[in-house]
PDB file of N, CA and C in Angstrom:
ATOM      1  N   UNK A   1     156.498  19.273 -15.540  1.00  0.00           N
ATOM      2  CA  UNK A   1     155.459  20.240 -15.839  1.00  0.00           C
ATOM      3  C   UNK A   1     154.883  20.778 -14.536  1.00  0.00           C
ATOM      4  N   UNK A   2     154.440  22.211 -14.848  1.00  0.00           N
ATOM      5  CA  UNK A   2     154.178  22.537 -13.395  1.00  0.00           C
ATOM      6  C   UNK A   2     152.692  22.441 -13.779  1.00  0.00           C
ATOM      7  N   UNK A   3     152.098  22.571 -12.285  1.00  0.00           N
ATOM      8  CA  UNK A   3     150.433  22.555 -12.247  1.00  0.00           C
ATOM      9  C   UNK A   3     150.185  23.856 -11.730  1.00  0.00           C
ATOM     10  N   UNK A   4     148.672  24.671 -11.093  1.00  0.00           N
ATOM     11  CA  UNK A   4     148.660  25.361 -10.532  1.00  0.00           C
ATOM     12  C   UNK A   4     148.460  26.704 -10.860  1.00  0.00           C
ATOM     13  N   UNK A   5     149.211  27.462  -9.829  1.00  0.00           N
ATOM     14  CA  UNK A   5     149.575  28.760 -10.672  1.00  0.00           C
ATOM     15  C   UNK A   5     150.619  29.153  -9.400  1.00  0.00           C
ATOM     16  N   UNK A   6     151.412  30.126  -9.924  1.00  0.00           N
ATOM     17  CA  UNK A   6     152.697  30.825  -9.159  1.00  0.00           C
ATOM     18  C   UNK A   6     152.003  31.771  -7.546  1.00  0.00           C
ATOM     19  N   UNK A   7     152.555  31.463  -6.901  1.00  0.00           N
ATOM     20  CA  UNK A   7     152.227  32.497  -5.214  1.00  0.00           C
ATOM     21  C   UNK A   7     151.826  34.036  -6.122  1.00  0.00           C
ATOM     22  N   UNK A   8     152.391  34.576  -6.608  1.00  0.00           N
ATOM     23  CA  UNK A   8     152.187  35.944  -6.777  1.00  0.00           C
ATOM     24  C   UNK A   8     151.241  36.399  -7.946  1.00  0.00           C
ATOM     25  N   UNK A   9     150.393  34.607  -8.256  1.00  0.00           N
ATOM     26  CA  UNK A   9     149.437  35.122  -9.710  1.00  0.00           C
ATOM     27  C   UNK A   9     148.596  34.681  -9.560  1.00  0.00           C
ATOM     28  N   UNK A  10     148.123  34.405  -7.958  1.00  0.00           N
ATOM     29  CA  UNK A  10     146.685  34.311  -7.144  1.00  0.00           C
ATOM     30  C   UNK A  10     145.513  34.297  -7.856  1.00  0.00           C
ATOM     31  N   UNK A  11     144.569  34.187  -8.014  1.00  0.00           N
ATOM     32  CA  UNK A  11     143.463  34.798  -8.174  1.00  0.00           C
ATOM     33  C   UNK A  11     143.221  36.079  -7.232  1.00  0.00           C
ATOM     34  N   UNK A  12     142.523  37.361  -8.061  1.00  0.00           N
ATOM     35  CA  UNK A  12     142.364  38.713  -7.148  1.00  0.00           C
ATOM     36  C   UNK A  12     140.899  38.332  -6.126  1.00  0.00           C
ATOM     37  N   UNK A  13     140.539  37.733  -5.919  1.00  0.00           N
ATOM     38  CA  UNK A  13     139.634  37.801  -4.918  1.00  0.00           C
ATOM     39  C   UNK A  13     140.207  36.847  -3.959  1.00  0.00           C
ATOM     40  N   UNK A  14     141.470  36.389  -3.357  1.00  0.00           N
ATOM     41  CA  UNK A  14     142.314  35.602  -2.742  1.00  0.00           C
ATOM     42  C   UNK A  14     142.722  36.853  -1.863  1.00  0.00           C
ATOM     43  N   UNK A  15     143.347  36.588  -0.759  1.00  0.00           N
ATOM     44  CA  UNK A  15     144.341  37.963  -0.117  1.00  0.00           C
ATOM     45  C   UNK A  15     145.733  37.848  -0.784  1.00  0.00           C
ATOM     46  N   UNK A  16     145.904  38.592  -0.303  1.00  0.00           N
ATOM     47  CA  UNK A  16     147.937  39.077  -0.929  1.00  0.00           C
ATOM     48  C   UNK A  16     148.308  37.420  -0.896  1.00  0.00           C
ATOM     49  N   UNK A  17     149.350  37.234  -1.399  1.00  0.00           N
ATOM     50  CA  UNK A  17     149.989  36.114  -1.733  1.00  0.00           C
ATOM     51  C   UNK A  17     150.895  35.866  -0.885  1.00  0.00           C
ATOM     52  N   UNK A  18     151.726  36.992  -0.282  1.00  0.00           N
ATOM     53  CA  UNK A  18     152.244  36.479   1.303  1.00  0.00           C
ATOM     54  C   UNK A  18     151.409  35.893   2.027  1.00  0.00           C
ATOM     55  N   UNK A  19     150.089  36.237   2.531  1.00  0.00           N
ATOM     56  CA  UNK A  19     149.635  35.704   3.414  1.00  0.00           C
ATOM     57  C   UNK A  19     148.993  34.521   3.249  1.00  0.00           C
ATOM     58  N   UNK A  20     148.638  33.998   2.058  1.00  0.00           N
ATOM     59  CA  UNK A  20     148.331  32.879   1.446  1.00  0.00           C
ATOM     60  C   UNK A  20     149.350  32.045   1.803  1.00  0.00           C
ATOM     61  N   UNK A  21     150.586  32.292   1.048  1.00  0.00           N
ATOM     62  CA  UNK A  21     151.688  31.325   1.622  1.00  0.00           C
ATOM     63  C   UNK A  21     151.972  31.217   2.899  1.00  0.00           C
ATOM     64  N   UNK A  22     152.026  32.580   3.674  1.00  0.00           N
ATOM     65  CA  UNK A  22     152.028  32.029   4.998  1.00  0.00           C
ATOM     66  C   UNK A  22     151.469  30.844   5.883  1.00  0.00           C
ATOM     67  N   UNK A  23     150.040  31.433   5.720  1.00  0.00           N
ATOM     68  CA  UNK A  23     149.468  30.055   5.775  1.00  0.00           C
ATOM     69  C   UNK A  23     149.673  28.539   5.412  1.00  0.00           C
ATOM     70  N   UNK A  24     149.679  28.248   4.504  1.00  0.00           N
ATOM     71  CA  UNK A  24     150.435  27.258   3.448  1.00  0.00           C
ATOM     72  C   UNK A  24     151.757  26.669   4.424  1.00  0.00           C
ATOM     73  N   UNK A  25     152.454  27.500   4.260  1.00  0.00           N
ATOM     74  CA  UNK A  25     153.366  26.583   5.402  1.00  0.00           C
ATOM     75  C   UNK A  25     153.768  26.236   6.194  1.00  0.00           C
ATOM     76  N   UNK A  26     152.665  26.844   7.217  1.00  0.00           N
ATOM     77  CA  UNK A  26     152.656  26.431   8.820  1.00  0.00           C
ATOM     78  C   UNK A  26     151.631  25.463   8.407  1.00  0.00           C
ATOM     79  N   UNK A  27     150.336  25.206   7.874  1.00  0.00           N
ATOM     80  CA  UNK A  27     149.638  24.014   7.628  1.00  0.00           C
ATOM     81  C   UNK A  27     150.572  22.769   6.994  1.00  0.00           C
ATOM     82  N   UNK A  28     151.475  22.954   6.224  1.00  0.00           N
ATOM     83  CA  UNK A  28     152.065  21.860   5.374  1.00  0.00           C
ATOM     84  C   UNK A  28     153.208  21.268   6.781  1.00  0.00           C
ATOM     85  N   UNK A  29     153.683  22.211   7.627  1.00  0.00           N
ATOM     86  CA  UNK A  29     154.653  21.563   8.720  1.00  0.00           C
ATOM     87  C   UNK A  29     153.663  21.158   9.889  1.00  0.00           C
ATOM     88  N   UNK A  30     152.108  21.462   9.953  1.00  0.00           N
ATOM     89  CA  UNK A  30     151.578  20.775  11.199  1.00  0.00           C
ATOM     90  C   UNK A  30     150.897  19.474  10.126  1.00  0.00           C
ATOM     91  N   UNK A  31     151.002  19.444   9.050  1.00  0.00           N
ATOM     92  CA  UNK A  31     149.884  18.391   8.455  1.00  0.00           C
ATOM     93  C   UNK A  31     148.943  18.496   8.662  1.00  0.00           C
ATOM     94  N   UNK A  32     147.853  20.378   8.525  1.00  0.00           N
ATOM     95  CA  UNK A  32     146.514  20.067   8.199  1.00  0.00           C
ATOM     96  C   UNK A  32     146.352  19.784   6.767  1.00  0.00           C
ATOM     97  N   UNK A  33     146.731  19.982   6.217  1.00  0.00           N
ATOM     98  CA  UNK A  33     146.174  19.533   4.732  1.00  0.00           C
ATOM     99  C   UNK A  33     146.070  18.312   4.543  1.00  0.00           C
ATOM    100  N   UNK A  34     146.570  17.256   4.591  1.00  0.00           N
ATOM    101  CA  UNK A  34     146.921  15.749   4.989  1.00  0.00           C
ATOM    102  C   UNK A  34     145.540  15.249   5.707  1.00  0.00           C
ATOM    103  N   UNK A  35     145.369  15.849   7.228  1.00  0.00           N
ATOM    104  CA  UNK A  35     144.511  15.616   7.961  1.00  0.00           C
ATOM    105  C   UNK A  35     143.138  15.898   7.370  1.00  0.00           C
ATOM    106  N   UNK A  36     143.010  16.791   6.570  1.00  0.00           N
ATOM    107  CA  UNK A  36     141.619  17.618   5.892  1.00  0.00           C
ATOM    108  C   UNK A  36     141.311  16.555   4.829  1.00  0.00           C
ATOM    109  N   UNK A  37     142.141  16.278   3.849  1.00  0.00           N
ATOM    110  CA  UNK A  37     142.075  15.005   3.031  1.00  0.00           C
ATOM    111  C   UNK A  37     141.986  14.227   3.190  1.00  0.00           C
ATOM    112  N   UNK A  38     142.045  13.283   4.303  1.00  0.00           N
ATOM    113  CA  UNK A  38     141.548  12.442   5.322  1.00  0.00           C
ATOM    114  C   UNK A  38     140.078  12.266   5.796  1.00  0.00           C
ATOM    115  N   UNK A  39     140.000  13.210   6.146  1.00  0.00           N
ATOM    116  CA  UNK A  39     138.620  13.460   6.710  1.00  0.00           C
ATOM    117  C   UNK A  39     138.191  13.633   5.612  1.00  0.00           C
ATOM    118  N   UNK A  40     137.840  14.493   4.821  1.00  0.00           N
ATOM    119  CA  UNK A  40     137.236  14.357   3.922  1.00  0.00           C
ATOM    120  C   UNK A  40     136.647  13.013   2.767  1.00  0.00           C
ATOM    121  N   UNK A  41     138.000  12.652   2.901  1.00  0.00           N
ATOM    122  CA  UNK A  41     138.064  11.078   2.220  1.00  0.00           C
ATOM    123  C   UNK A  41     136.776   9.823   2.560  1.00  0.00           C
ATOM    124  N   UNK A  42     137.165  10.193   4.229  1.00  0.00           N
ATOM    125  CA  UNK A  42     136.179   9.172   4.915  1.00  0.00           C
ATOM    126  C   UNK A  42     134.379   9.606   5.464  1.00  0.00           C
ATOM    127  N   UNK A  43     134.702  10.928   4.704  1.00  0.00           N
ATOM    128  CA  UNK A  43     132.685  11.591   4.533  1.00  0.00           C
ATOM    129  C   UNK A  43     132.412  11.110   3.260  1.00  0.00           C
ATOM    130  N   UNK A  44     133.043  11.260   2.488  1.00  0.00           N
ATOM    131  CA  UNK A  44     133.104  11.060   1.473  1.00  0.00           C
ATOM    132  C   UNK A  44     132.869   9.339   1.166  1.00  0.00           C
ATOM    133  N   UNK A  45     133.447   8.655   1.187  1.00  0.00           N
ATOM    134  CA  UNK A  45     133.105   6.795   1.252  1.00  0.00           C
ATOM    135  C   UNK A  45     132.155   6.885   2.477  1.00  0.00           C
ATOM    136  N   UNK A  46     131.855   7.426   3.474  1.00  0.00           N
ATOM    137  CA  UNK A  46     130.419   6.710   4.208  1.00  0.00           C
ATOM    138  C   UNK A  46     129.016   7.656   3.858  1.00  0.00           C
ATOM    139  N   UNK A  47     129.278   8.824   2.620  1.00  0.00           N
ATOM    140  CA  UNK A  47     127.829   9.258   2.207  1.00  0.00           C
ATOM    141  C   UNK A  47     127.738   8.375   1.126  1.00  0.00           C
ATOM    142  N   UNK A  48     128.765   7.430   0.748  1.00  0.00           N
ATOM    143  CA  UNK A  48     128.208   6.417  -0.655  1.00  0.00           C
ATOM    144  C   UNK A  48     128.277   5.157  -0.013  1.00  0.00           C
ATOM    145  N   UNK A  49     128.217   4.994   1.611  1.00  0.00           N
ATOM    146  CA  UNK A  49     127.507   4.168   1.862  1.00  0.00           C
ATOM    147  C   UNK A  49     128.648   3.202   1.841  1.00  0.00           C
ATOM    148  N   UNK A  50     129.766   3.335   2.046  1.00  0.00           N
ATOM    149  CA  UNK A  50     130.904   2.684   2.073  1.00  0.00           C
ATOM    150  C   UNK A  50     131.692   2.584   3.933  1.00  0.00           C
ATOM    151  N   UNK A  51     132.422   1.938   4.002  1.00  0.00           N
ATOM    152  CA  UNK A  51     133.375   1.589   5.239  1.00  0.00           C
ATOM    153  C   UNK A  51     134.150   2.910   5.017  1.00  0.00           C
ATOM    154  N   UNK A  52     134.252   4.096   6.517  1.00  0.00           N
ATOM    155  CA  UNK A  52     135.173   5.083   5.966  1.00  0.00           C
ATOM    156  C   UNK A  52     136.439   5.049   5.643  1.00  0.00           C
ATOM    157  N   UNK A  53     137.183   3.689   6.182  1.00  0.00           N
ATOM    158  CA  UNK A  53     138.449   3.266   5.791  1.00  0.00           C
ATOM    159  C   UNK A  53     138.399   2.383   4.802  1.00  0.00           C
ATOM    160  N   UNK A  54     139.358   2.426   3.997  1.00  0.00           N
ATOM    161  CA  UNK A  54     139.167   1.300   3.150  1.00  0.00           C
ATOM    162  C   UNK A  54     140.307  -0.094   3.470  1.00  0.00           C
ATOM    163  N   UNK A  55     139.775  -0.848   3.644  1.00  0.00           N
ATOM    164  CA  UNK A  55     140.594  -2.253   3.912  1.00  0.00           C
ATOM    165  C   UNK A  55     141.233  -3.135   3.056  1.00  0.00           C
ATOM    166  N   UNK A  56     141.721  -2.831   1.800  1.00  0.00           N
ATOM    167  CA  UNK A  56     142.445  -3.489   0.967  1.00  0.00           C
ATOM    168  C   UNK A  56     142.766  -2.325   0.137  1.00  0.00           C
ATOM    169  N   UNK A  57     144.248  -2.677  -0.509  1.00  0.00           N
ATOM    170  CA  UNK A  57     144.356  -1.992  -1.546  1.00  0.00           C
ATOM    171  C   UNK A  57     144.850  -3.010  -2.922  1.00  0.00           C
ATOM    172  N   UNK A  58     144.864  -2.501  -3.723  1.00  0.00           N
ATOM    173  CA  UNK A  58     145.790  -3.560  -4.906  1.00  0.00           C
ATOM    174  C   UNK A  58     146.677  -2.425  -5.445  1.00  0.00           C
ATOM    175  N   UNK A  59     148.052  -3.238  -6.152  1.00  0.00           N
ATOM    176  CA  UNK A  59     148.981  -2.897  -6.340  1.00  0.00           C
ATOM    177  C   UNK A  59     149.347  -3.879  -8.089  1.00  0.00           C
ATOM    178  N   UNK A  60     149.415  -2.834  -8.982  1.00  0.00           N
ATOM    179  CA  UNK A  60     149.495  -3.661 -10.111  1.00  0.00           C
ATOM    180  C   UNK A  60     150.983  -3.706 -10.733  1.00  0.00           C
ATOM    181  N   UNK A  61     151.409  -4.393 -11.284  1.00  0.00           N
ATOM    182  CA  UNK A  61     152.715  -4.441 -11.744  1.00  0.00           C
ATOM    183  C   UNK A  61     153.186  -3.735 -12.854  1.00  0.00           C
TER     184      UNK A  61
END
């Protein structure tokens, strides 16, 4: 199933959809998006007062 929506069925207050994607995949080959989710992650756990990394994970079977 797809999610989302298609490059060329943008929302109109977005720019053209080339340049959207453009973007898009010079960020996806330097890993800002990755990096942004990251950061974000760790504002995110120390405004609730949490460790910004988290030090355990669990893994269920």
């Amino acid at each position: 199933m797809r999610t989302g929506c298609a490059w060329r069925q943008l929302p109109a207050d977005f720019p053209p959809w080339q340049t959207v994607y453009w973007y898009f995949v010079r960020w996806e080959k330097q890993r800002v998006t990755l990096r942004m989710l990251d950061a974000l992650r760790q504002q995110v756990r120390q405004v609730e007062g949490r460790d910004g990394e988290p030090r355990a994970g669990i893994i269920d079977s």
